[in-house]
N, C-alpha and C. Protein backbone atom coordinates (compact mmCIF):
# COMPACT_ATOMS: atom_id res chain seq x y z
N UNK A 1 -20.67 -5.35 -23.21
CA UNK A 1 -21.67 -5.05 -24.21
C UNK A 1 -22.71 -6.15 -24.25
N UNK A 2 -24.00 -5.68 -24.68
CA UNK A 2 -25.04 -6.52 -25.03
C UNK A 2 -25.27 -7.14 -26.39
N UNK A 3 -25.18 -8.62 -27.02
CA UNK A 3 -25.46 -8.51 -27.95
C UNK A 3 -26.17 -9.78 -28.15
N UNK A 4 -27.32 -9.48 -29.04
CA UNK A 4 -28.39 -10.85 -28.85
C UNK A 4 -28.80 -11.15 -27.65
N UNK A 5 -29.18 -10.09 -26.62
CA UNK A 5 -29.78 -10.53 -25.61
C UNK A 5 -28.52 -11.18 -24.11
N UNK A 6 -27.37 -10.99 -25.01
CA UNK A 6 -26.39 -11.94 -23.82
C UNK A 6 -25.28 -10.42 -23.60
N UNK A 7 -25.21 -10.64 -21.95
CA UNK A 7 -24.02 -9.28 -21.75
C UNK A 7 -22.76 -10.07 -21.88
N UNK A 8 -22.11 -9.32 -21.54
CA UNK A 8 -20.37 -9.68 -21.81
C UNK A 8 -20.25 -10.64 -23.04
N UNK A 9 -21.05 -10.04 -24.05
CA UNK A 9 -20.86 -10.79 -25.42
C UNK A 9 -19.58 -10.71 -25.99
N UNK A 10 -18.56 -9.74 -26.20
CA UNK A 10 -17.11 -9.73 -26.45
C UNK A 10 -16.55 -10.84 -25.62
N UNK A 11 -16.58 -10.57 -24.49
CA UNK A 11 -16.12 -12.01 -23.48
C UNK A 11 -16.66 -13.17 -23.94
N UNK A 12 -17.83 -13.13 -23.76
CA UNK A 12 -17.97 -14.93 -23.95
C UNK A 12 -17.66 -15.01 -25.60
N UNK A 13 -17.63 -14.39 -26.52
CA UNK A 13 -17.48 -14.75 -28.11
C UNK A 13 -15.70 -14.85 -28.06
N UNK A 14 -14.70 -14.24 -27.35
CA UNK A 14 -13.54 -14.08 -27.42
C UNK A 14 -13.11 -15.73 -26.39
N UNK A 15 -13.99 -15.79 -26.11
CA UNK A 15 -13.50 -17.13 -24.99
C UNK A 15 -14.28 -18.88 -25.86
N UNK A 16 -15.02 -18.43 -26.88
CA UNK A 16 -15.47 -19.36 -27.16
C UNK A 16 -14.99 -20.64 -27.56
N UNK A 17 -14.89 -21.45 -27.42
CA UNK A 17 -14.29 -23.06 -28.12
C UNK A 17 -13.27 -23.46 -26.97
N UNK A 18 -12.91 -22.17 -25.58
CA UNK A 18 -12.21 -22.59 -25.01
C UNK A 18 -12.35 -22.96 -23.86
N UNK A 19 -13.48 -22.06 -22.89
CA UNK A 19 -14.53 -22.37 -21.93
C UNK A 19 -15.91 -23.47 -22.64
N UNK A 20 -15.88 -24.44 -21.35
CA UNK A 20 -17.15 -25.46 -21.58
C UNK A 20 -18.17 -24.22 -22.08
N UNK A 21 -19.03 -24.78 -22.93
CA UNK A 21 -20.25 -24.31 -23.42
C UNK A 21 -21.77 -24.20 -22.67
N UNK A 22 -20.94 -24.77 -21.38
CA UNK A 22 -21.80 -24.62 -20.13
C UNK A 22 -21.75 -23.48 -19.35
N UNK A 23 -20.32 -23.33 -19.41
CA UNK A 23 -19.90 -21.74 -19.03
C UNK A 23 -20.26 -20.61 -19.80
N UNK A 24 -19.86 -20.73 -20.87
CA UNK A 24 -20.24 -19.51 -21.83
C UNK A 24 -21.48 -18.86 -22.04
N UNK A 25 -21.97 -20.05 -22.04
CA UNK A 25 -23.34 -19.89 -21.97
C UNK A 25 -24.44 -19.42 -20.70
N UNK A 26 -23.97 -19.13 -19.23
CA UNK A 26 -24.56 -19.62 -17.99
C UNK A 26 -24.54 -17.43 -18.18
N UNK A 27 -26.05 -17.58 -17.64
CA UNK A 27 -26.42 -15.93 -17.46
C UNK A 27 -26.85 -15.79 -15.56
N UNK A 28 -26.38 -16.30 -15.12
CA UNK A 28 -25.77 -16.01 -13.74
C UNK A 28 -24.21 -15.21 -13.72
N UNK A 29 -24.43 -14.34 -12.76
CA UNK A 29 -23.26 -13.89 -12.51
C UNK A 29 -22.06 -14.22 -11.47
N UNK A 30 -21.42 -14.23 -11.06
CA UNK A 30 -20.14 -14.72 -10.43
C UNK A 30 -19.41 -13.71 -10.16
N UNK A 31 -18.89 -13.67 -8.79
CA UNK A 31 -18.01 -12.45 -8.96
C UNK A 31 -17.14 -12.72 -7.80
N UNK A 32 -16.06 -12.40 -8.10
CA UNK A 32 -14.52 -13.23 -7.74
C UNK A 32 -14.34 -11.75 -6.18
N UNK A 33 -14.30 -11.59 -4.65
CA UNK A 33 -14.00 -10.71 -3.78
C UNK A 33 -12.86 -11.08 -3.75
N UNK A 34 -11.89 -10.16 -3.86
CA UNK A 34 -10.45 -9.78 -3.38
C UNK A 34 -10.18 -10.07 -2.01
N UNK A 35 -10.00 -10.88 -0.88
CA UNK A 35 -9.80 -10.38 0.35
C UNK A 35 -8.49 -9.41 0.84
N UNK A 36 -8.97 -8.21 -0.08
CA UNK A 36 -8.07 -7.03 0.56
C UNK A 36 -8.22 -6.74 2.29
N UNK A 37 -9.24 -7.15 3.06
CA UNK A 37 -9.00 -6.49 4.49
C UNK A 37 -8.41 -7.58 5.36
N UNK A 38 -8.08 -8.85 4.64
CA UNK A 38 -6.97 -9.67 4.96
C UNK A 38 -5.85 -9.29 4.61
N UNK A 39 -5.63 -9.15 3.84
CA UNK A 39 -3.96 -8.31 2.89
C UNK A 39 -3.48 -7.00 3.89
N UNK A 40 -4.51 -6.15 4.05
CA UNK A 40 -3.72 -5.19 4.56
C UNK A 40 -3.74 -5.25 5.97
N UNK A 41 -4.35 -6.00 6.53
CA UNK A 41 -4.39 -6.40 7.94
C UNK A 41 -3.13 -7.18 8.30
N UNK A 42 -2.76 -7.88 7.43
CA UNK A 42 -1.73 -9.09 7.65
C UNK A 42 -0.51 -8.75 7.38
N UNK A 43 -0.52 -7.30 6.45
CA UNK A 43 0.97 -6.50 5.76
C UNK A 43 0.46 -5.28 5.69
N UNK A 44 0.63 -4.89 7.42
CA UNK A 44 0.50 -3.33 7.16
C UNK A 44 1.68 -2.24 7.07
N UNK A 45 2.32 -2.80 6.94
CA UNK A 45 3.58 -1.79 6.86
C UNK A 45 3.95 -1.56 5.24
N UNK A 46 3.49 -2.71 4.72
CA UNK A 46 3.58 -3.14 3.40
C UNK A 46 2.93 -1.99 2.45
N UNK A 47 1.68 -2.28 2.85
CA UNK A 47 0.30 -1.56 2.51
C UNK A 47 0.47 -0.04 2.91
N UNK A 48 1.35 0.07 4.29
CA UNK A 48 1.68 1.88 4.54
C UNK A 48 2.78 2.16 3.15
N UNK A 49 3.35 1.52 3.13
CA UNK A 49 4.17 1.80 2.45
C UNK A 49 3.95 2.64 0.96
N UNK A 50 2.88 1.27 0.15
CA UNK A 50 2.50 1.75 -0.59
C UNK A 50 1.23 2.83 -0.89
N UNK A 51 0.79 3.26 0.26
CA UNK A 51 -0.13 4.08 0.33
C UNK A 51 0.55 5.17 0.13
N UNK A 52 1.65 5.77 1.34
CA UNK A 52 2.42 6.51 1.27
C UNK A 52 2.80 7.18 0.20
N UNK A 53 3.17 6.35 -1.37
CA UNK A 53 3.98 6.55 -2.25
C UNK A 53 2.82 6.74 -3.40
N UNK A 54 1.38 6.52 -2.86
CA UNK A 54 0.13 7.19 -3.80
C UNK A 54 0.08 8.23 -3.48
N UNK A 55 -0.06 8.56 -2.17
CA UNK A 55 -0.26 9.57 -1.53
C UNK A 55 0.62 11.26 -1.93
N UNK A 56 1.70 10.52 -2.28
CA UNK A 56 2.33 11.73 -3.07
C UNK A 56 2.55 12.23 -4.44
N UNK A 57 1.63 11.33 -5.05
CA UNK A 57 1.19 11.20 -6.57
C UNK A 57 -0.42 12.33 -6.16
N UNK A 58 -0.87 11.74 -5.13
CA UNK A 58 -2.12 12.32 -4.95
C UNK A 58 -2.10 13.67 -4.16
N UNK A 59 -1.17 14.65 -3.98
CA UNK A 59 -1.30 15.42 -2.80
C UNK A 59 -1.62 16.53 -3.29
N UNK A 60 -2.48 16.86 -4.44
CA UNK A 60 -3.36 18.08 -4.88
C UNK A 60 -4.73 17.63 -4.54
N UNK A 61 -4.74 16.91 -3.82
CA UNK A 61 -6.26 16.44 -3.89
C UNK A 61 -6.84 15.63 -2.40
N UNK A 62 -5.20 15.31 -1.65
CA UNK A 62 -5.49 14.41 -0.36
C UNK A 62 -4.36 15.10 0.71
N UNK A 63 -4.64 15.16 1.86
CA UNK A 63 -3.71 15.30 2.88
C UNK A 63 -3.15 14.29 2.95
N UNK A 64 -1.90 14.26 2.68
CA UNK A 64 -1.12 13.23 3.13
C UNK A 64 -0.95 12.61 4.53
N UNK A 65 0.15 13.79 5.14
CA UNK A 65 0.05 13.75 6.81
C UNK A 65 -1.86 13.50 7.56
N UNK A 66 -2.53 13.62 7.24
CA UNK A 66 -3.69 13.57 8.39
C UNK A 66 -4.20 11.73 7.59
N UNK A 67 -3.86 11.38 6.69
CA UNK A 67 -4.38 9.85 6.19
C UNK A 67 -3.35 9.07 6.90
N UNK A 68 -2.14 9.26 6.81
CA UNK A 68 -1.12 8.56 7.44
C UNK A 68 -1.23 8.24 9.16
N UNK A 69 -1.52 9.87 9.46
CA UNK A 69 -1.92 9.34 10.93
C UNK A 69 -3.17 9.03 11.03
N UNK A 70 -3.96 9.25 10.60
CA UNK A 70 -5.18 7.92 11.06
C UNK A 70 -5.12 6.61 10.61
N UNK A 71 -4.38 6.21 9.34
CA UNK A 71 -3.30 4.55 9.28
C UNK A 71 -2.79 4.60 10.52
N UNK A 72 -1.88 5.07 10.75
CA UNK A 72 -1.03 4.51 12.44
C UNK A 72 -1.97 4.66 13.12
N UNK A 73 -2.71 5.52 13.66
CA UNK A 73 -3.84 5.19 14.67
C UNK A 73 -4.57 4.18 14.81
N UNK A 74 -4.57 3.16 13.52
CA UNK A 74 -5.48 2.34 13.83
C UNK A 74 -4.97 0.93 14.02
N UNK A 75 -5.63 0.15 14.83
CA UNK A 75 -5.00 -0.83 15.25
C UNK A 75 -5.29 -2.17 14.51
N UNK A 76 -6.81 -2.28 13.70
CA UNK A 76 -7.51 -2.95 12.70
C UNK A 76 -7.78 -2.13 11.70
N UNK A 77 -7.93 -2.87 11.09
CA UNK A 77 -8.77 -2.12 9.49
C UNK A 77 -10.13 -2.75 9.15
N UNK A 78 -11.49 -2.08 8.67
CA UNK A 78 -12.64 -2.82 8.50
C UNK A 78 -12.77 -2.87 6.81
N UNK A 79 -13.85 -3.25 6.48
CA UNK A 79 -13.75 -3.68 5.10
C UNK A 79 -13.78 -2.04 4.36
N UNK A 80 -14.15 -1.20 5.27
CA UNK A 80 -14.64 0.36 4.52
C UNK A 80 -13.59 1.09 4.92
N UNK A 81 -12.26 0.53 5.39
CA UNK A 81 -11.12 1.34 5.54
C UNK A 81 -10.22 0.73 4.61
N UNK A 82 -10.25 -0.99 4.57
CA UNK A 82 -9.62 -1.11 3.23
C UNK A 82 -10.03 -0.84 1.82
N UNK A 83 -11.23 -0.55 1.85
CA UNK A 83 -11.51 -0.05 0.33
C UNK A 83 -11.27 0.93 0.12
N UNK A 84 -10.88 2.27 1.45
CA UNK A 84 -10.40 3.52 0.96
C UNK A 84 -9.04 3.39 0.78
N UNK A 85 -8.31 3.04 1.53
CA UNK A 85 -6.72 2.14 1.15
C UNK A 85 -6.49 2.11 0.03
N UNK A 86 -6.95 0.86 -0.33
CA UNK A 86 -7.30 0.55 -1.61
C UNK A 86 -7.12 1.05 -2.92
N UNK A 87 -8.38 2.13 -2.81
CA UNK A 87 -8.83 3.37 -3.70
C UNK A 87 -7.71 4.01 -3.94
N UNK A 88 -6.92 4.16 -2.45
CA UNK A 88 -5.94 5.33 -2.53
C UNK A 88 -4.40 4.96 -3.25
N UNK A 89 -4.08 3.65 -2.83
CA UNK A 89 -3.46 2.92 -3.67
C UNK A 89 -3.64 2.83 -4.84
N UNK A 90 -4.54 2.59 -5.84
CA UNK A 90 -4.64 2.29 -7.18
C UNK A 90 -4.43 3.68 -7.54
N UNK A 91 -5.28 4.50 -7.26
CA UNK A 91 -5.40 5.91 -7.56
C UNK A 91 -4.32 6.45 -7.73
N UNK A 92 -3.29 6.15 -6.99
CA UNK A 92 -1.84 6.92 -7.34
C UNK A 92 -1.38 6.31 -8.09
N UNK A 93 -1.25 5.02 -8.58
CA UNK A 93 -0.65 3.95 -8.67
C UNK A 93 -0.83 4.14 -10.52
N UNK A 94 -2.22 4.38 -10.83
CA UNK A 94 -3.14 4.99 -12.12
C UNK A 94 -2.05 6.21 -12.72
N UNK A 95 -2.33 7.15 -11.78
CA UNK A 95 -1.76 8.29 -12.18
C UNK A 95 -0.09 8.46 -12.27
N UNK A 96 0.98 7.42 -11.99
CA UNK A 96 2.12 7.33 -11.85
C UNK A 96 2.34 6.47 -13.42
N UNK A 97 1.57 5.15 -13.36
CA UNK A 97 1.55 4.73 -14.87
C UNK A 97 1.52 5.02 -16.11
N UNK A 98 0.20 6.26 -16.02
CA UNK A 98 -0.19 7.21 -17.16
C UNK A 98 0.28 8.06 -17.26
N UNK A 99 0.82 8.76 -15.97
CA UNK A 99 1.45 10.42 -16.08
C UNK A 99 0.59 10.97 -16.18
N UNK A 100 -0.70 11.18 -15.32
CA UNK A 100 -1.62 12.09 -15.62
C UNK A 100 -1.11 13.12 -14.45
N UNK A 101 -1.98 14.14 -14.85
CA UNK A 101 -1.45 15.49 -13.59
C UNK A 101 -3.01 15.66 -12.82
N UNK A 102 -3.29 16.09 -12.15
CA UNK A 102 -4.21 16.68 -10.88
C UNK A 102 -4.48 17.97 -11.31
């Protein structure tokens, strides 16, 4: 939220007295990259694994079998294959937590 001109005003007012006042104050942004296409590059069986087990949270909506074999088909992963990974991971991962249905 915006308030008085400053975004993430809940954040910085909820963090106040505890972050330097250099921080709180700084209207640059920062933003922390995950190196997910190290992670799943480095633990892919790991990463099949848990894809796998979205994948069947997700199977009104994704082929299972045809994502799986293009995972084994591939021998690398680029940054736009781990973000669908990724996606596909949380995505089940969402819907297993909440109990939502498809």
């Amino acid at each position: 939220k915006i308030k008085d001109g400053w975004t993430k005003s809940i954040l910085r007012d909820s963090l106040s007295g505890i972050i330097p006042l250099s921080v709180e104050r700084r209207k640059t942004k920062f933003a922390f990259v995950a190196p997910i296409e190290k992670w799943i590059n480095d633990n892919r069986l790991e990463y099949r694994t848990k894809m796998e087990l979205a994948l069947e949270s997700l199977e009104e909506v994704l082929d299972k079998n045809r994502i799986l074999k293009w995972y084994d088909g591939k021998t690398n992963f680029n940054t736009n294959d781990c973000n669908l990974i990724w996606r596909i991971i949380i995505s089940g991962r969402w819907i297993d937590i909440f109990g939502l249905r498809l």
